[in-house]
Protein backbone atom coordinates (compact mmCIF):
# COMPACT_ATOMS: atom_id res chain seq x y z
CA UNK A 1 105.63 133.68 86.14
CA UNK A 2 103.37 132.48 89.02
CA UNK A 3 105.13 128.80 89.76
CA UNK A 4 102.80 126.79 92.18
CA UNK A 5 104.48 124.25 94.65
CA UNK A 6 104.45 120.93 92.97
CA UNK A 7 102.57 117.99 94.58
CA UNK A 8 101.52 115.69 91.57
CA UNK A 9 105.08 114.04 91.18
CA UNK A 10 103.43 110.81 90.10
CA UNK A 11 101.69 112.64 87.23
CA UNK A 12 105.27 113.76 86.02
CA UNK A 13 108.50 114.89 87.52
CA UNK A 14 110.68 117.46 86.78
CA UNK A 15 113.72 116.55 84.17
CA UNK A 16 116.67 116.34 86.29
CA UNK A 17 119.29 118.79 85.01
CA UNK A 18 121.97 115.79 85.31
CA UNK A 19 119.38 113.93 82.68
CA UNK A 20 119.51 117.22 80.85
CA UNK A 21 123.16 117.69 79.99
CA UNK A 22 123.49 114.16 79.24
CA UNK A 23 120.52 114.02 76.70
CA UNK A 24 121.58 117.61 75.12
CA UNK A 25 124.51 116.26 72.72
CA UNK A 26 121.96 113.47 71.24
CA UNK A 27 119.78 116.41 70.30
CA UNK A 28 122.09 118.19 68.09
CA UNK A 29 125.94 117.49 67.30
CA UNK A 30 125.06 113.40 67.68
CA UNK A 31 122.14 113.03 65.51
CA UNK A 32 123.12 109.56 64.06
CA UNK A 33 120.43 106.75 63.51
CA UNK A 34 121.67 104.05 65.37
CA UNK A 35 120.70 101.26 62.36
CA UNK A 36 123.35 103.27 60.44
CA UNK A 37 126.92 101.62 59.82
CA UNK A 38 128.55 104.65 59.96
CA UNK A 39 130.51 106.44 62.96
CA UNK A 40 127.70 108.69 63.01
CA UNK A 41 125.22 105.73 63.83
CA UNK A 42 127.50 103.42 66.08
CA UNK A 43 128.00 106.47 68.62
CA UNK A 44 124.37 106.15 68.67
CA UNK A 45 124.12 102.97 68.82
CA UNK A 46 126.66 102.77 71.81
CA UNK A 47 124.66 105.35 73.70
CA UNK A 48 121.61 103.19 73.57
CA UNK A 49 123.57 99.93 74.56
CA UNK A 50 125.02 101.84 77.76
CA UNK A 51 121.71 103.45 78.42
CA UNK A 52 120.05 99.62 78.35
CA UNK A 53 122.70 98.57 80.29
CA UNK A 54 121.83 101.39 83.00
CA UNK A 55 118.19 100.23 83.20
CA UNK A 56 119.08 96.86 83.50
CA UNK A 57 121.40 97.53 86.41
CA UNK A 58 119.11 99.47 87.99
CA UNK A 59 116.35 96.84 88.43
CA UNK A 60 118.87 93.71 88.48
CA UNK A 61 117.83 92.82 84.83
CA UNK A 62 120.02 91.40 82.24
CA UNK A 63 120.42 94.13 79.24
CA UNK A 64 118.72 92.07 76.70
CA UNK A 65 115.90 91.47 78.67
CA UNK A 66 115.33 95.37 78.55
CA UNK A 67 112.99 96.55 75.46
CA UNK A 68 112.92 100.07 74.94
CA UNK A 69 109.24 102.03 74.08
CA UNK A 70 107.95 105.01 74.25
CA UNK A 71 106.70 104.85 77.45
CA UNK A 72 104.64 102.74 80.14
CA UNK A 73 101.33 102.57 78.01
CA UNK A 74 102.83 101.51 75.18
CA UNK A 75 105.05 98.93 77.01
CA UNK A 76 101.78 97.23 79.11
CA UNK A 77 100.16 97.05 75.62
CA UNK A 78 103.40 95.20 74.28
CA UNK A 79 103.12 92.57 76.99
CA UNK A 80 98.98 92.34 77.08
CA UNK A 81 98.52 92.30 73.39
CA UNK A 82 101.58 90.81 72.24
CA UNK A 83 101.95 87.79 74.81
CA UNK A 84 98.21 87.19 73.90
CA UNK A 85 98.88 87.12 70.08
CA UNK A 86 101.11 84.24 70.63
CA UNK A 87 98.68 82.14 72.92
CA UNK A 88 95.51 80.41 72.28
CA UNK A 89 92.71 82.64 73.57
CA UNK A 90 91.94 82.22 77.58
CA UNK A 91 91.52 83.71 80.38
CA UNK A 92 93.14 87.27 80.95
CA UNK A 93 93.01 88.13 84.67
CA UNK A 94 94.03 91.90 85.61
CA UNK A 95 93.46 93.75 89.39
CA UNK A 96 90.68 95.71 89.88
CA UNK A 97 92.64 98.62 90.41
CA UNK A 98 94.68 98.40 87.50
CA UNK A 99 96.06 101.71 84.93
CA UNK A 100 93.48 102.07 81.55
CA UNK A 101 96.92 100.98 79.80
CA UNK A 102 96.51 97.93 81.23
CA UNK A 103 92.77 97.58 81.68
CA UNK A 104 91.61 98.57 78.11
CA UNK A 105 93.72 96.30 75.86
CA UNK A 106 92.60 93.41 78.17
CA UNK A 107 89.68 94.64 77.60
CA UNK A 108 89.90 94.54 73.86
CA UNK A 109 91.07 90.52 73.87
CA UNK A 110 87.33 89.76 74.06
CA UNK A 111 87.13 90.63 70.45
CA UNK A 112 89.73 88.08 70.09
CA UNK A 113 87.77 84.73 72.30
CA UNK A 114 89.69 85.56 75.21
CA UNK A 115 87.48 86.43 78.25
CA UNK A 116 88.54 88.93 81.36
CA UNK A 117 88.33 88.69 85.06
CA UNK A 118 89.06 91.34 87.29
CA UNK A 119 90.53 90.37 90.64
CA UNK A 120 88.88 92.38 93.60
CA UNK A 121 90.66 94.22 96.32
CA UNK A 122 89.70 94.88 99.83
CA UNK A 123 89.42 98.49 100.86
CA UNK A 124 93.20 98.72 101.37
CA UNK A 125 93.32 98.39 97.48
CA UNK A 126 95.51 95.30 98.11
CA UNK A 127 94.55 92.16 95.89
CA UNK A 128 92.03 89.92 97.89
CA UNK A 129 93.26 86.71 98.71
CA UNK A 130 90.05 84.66 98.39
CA UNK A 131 89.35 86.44 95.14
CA UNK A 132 92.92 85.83 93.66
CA UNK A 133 92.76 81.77 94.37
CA UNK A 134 89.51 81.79 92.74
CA UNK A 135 90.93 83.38 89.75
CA UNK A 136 93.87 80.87 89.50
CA UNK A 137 91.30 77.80 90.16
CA UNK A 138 90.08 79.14 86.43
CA UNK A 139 94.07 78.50 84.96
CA UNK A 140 94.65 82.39 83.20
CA UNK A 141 96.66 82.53 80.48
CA UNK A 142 97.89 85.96 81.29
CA UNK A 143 98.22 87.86 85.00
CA UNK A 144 98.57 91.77 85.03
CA UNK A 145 98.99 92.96 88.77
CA UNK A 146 100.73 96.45 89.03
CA UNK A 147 103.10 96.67 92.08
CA UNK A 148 102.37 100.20 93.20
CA UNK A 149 99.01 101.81 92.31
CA UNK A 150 99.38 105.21 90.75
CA UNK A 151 95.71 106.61 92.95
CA UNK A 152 96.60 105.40 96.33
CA UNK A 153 99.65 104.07 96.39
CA UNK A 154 99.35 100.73 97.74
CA UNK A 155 101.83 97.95 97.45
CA UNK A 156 101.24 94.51 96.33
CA UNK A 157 103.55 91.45 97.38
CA UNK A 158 104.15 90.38 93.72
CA UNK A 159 106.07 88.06 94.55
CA UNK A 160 104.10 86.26 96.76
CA UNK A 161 101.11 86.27 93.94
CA UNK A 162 103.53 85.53 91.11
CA UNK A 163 104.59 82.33 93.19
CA UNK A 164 101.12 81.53 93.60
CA UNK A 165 100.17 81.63 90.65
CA UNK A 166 103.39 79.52 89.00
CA UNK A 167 101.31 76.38 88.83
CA UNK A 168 98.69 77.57 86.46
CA UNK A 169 101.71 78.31 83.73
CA UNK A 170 100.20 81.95 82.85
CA UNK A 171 102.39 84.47 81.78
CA UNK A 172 103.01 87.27 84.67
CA UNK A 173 103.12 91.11 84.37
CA UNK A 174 103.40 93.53 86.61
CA UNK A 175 103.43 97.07 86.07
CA UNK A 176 106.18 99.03 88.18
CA UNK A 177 105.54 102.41 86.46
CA UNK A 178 105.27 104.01 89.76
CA UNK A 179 107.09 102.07 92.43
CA UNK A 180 110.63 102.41 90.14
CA UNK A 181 112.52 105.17 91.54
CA UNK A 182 110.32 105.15 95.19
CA UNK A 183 111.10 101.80 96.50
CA UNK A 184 113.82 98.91 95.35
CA UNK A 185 112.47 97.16 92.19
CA UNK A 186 114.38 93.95 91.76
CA UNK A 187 113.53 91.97 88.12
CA UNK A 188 115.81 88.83 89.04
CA UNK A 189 114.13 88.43 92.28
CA UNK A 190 110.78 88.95 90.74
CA UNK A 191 111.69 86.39 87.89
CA UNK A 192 112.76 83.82 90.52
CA UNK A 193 109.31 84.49 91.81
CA UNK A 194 107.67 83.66 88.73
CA UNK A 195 107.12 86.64 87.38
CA UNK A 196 108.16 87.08 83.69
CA UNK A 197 107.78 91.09 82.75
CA UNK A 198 107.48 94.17 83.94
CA UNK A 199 106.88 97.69 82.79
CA UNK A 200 108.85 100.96 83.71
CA UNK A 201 108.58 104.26 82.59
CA UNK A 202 111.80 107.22 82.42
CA UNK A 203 109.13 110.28 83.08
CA UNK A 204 108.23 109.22 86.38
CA UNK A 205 112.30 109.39 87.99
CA UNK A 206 113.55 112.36 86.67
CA UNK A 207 114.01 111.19 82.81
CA UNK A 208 112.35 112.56 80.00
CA UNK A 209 108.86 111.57 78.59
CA UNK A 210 108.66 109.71 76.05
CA UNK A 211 110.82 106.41 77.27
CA UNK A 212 109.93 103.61 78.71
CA UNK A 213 110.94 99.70 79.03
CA UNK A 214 109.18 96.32 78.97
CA UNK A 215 111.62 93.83 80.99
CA UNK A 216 110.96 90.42 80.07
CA UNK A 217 112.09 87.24 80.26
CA UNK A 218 113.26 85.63 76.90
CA UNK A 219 111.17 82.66 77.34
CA UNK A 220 108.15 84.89 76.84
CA UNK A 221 106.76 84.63 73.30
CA UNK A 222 105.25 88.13 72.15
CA UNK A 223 104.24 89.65 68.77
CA UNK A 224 105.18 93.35 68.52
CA UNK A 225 102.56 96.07 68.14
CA UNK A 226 104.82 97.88 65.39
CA UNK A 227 106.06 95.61 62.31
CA UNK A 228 109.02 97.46 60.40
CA UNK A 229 112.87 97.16 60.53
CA UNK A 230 113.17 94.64 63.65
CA UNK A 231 114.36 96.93 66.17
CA UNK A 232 114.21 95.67 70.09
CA UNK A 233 114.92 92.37 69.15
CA UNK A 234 112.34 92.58 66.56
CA UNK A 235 109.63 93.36 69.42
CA UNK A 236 109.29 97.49 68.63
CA UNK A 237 110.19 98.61 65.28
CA UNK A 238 111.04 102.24 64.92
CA UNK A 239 113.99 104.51 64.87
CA UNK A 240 115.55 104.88 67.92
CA UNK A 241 114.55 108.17 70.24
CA UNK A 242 118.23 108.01 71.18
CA UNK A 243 118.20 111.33 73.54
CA UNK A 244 115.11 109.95 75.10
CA UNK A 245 116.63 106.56 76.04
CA UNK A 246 119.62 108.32 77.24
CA UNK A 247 118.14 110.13 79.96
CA UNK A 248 116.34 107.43 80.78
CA UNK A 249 119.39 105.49 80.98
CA UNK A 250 120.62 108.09 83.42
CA UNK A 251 117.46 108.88 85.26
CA UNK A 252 117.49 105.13 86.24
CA UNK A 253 121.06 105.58 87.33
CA UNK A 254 120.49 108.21 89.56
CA UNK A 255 117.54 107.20 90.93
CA UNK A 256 118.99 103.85 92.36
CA UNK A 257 121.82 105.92 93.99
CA UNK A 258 119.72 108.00 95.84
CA UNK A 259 117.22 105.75 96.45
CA UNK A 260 117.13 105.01 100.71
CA UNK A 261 117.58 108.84 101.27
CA UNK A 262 114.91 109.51 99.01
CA UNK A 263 112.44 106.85 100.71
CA UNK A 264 112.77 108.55 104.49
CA UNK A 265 112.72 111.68 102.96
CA UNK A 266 109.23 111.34 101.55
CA UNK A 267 107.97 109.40 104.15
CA UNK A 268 108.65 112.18 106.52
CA UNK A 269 106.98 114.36 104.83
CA UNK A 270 103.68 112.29 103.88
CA UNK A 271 103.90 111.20 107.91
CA UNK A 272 103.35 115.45 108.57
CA UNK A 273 101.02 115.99 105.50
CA UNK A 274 98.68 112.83 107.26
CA UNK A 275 98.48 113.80 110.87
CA UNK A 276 97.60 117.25 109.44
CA UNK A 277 95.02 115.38 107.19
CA UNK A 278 93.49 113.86 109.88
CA UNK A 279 93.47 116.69 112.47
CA UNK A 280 91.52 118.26 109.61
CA UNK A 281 88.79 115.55 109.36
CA UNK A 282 90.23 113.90 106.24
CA UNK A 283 89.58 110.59 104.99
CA UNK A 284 93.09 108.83 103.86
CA UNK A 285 92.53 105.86 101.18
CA UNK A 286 94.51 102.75 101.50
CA UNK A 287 96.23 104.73 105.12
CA UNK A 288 96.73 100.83 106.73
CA UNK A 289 98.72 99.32 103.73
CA UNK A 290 101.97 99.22 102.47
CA UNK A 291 102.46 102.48 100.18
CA UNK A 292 104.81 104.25 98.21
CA UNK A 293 106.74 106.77 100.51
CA UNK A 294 105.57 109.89 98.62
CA UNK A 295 101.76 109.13 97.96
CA UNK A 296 98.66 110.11 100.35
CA UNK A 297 95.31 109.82 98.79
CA UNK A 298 92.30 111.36 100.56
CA UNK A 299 88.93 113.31 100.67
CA UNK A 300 87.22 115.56 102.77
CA UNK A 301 82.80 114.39 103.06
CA UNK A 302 80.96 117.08 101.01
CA UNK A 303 83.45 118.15 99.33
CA UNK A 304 84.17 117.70 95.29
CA UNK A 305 87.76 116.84 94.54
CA UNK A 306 87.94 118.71 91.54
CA UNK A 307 86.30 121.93 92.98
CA UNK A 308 89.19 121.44 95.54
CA UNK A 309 92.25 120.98 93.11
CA UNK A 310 91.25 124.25 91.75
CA UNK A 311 90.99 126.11 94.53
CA UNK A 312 94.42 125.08 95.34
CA UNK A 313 95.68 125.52 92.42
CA UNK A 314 94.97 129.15 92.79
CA UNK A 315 96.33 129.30 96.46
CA UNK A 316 99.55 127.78 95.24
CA UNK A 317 99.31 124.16 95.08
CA UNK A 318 99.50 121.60 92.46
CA UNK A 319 98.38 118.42 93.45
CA UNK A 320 95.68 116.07 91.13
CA UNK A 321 92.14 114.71 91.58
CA UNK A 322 93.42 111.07 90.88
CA UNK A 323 95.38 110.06 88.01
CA UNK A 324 96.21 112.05 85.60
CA UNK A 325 95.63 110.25 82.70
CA UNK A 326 91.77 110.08 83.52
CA UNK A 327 91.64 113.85 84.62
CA UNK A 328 88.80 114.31 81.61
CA UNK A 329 86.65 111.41 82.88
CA UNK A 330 84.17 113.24 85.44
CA UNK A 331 83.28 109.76 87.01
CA UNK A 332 84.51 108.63 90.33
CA UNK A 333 88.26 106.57 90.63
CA UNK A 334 87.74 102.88 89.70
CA UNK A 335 90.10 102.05 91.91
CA UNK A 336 87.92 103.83 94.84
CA UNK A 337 84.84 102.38 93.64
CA UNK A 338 86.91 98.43 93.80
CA UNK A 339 88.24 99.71 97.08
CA UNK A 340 84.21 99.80 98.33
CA UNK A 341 84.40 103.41 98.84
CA UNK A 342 81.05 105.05 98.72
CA UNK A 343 80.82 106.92 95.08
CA UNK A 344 79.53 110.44 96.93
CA UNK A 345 83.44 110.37 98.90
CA UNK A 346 85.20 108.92 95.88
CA UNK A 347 84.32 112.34 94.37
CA UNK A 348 86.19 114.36 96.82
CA UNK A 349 89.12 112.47 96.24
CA UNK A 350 92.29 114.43 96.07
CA UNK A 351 96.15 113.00 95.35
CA UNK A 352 99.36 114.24 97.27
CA UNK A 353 102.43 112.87 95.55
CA UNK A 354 105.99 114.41 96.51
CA UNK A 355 109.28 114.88 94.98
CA UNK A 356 112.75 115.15 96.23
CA UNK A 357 112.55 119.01 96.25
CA UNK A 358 109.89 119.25 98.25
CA UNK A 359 109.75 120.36 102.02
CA UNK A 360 108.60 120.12 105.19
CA UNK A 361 107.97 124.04 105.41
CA UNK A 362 105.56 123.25 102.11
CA UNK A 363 103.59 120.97 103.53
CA UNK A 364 102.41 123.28 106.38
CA UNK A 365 102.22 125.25 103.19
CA UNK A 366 99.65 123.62 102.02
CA UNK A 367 97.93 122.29 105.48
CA UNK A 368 97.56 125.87 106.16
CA UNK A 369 95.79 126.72 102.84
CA UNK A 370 93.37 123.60 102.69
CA UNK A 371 92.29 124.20 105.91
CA UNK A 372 91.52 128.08 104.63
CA UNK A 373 89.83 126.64 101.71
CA UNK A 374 87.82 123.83 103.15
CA UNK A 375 86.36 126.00 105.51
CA UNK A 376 85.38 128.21 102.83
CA UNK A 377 84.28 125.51 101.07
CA UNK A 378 82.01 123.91 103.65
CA UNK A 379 80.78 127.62 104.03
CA UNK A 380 79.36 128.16 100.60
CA UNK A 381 77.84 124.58 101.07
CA UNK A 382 75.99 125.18 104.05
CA UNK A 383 74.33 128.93 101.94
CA UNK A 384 73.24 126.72 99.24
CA UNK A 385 71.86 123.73 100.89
């Protein structure tokens, strides 16, 4: 079967095969529910406490600040939704540039009295100072700022923010779906900072889909989104996906050990995909800030992003226009548009994201074959204009 080279790592990545063995017995011969009082259910159990216990070591948590989900999305609605139930309505105040898990249930708090302001960014898609100190001037309630942005893959100092915003008393979140696993993600130190949760996902390092964690400080009053048997500390009711949280548990483990390697690996390799980029004429979003190691973000004027994906695609390639979540939605990246970039170039916009098994013979790869294809592109342009 036809296999393209993978670019779109922070779409998905590939299940490790470590991740693999270790989840396989928890799919078969160790079936237990972990609520059960039998052997069959405290070997589950135990495999969930080590697994938490992995996570939290991984981003200096304790264990029962870790509360398993079933991914990111469902773990940034746990905070937004369930931190709000347990506050009078306010002010909810998310970046511009924020995931739709994050955006649409603050979104939906309106219905509830609470009102929403979005914090701009300049056009390095890093949170505008002015913009934030206006927004804590109005005392939110609640403060959602991811720390890596899934598009472009700009960095935020969270907790320089966080600390800033400690006098208001609102409840800080920060989504660290993408930077866990890229770059060192530190909870204690973040906590210190003043801020009080933050959201990880086991897909996005080598785990499995279907896991995820809200780390949160105990202080942090939150109704859960699922009522039922009290699971999580009675924040996520449900039976256990005890194979899922396993490799998660192990995913986070690994990730952590290889973690420095991995960073100058991927940096390398963006470092060659960019000057490429640019020898080609190519616009690169967010290319003076602070990024994850493995993300370049950029568009070629005149050219449609998703035309481009395709035509990749079919020369080999898989890489994403934007996020992947939002690959239905034919209007241009929100987080562009926040960024001021012009809607026409927003378009075009195309997202590199590398893995640990890529290489620097792929990426001239790929430079190779974009350059075939944009001239071809720019070609059939010039016929039809």
């Amino acid at each position: 079967m036809f296999a393209p080279v993978y670019f779109d790592h922070n779409a998905t990545t590939p299940l490790d095969p470590r991740v693999l063995e270790g989840m396989l017995p928890y799919l078969a011969a160790q079936y237990g529910n972990a609520s059960s009082r039998h052997e069959y259910g405290r070997a589950a159990r135990r495999a969930i406490d080590e697994a938490r216990q992995r996570v939290a070591f991984a981003v200096g948590a304790h264990p029962t600040e870790v509360v398993f989900t079933s991914g990111g999305s469902e773990a940034n609605n746990l905070f937004i939704k369930g931190a709000a139930a347990c506050r009078a309505p306010g002010l909810v105040a998310i970046s511009a540039i924020e995931h739709p898990c994050v955006r649409e249930p603050a979104k939906a708090l309106r219905r509830a009295g609470w009102r929403l302001r979005e914090i701009a960014v300049d056009d390095n898609c890093r949170v505008a100072s002015a913009d934030f100190q206006a927004v804590l001037e109005e005392k939110p309630a609640l403060i959602s700022i991811m720390l890596a942005n899934n598009e472009t893959g700009a960095v935020q100092d969270i907790s320089s923010l966080a600390a800033q915003a400690r006098p208001t008393r609102a409840w800080f979140h920060t989504d660290a779906v993408q930077a866990f696993g890229k770059r060192s993600v530190n909870f204690r130190a973040l906590n210190d900072a003043g801020v009080h949760a933050l959201t990880l996902s086991a897909h996005k390092l080598g785990g499995p889909k279907g896991a995820g964690a809200l780390v949160v400080d105990k202080r942090v009053e939150m109704q859960p989104l699922i009522a039922g048997g009290g699971h999580e500390r009675g924040l996520r009711s449900g039976t256990e996906n005890v194979a899922a949280i396993v490799g998660f548990g192990l995913a986070a483990e690994l990730a952590i050990a290889r973690l420095d390697t991995r960073e100058t690996q991927l940096a390398g390799l963006r470092a060659e995909l960019e000057a490429g980029l640019v020898a080609q004429g190519a616009t690169i979003f967010a290319g003076a800030a602070e990024r994850l190691p493995n993300t370049s973000y950029f568009a070629f004027a005149g050219i449609d992003g998703e035309t481009l994906v395709g035509k990749l695609d079919r020369a080999g390639f898989a890489v994403a226009a934007g996020a992947a979540c939002s690959s239905a939605n034919p209007e241009p990246s929100h987080v562009l548009l926040a960024m001021g970039v012009a809607s026409r170039l927003a378009r075009g916009a195309v997202r590199v994201s590398f893995g640990p098994d890529n290489t620097a013979s792929q990426v001239r790869e790929f430079l190779t074959a974009l350059n075939t294809t944009i001239v071809q592109l720019k070609g059939l342009t010039a016929l039809t204009s």
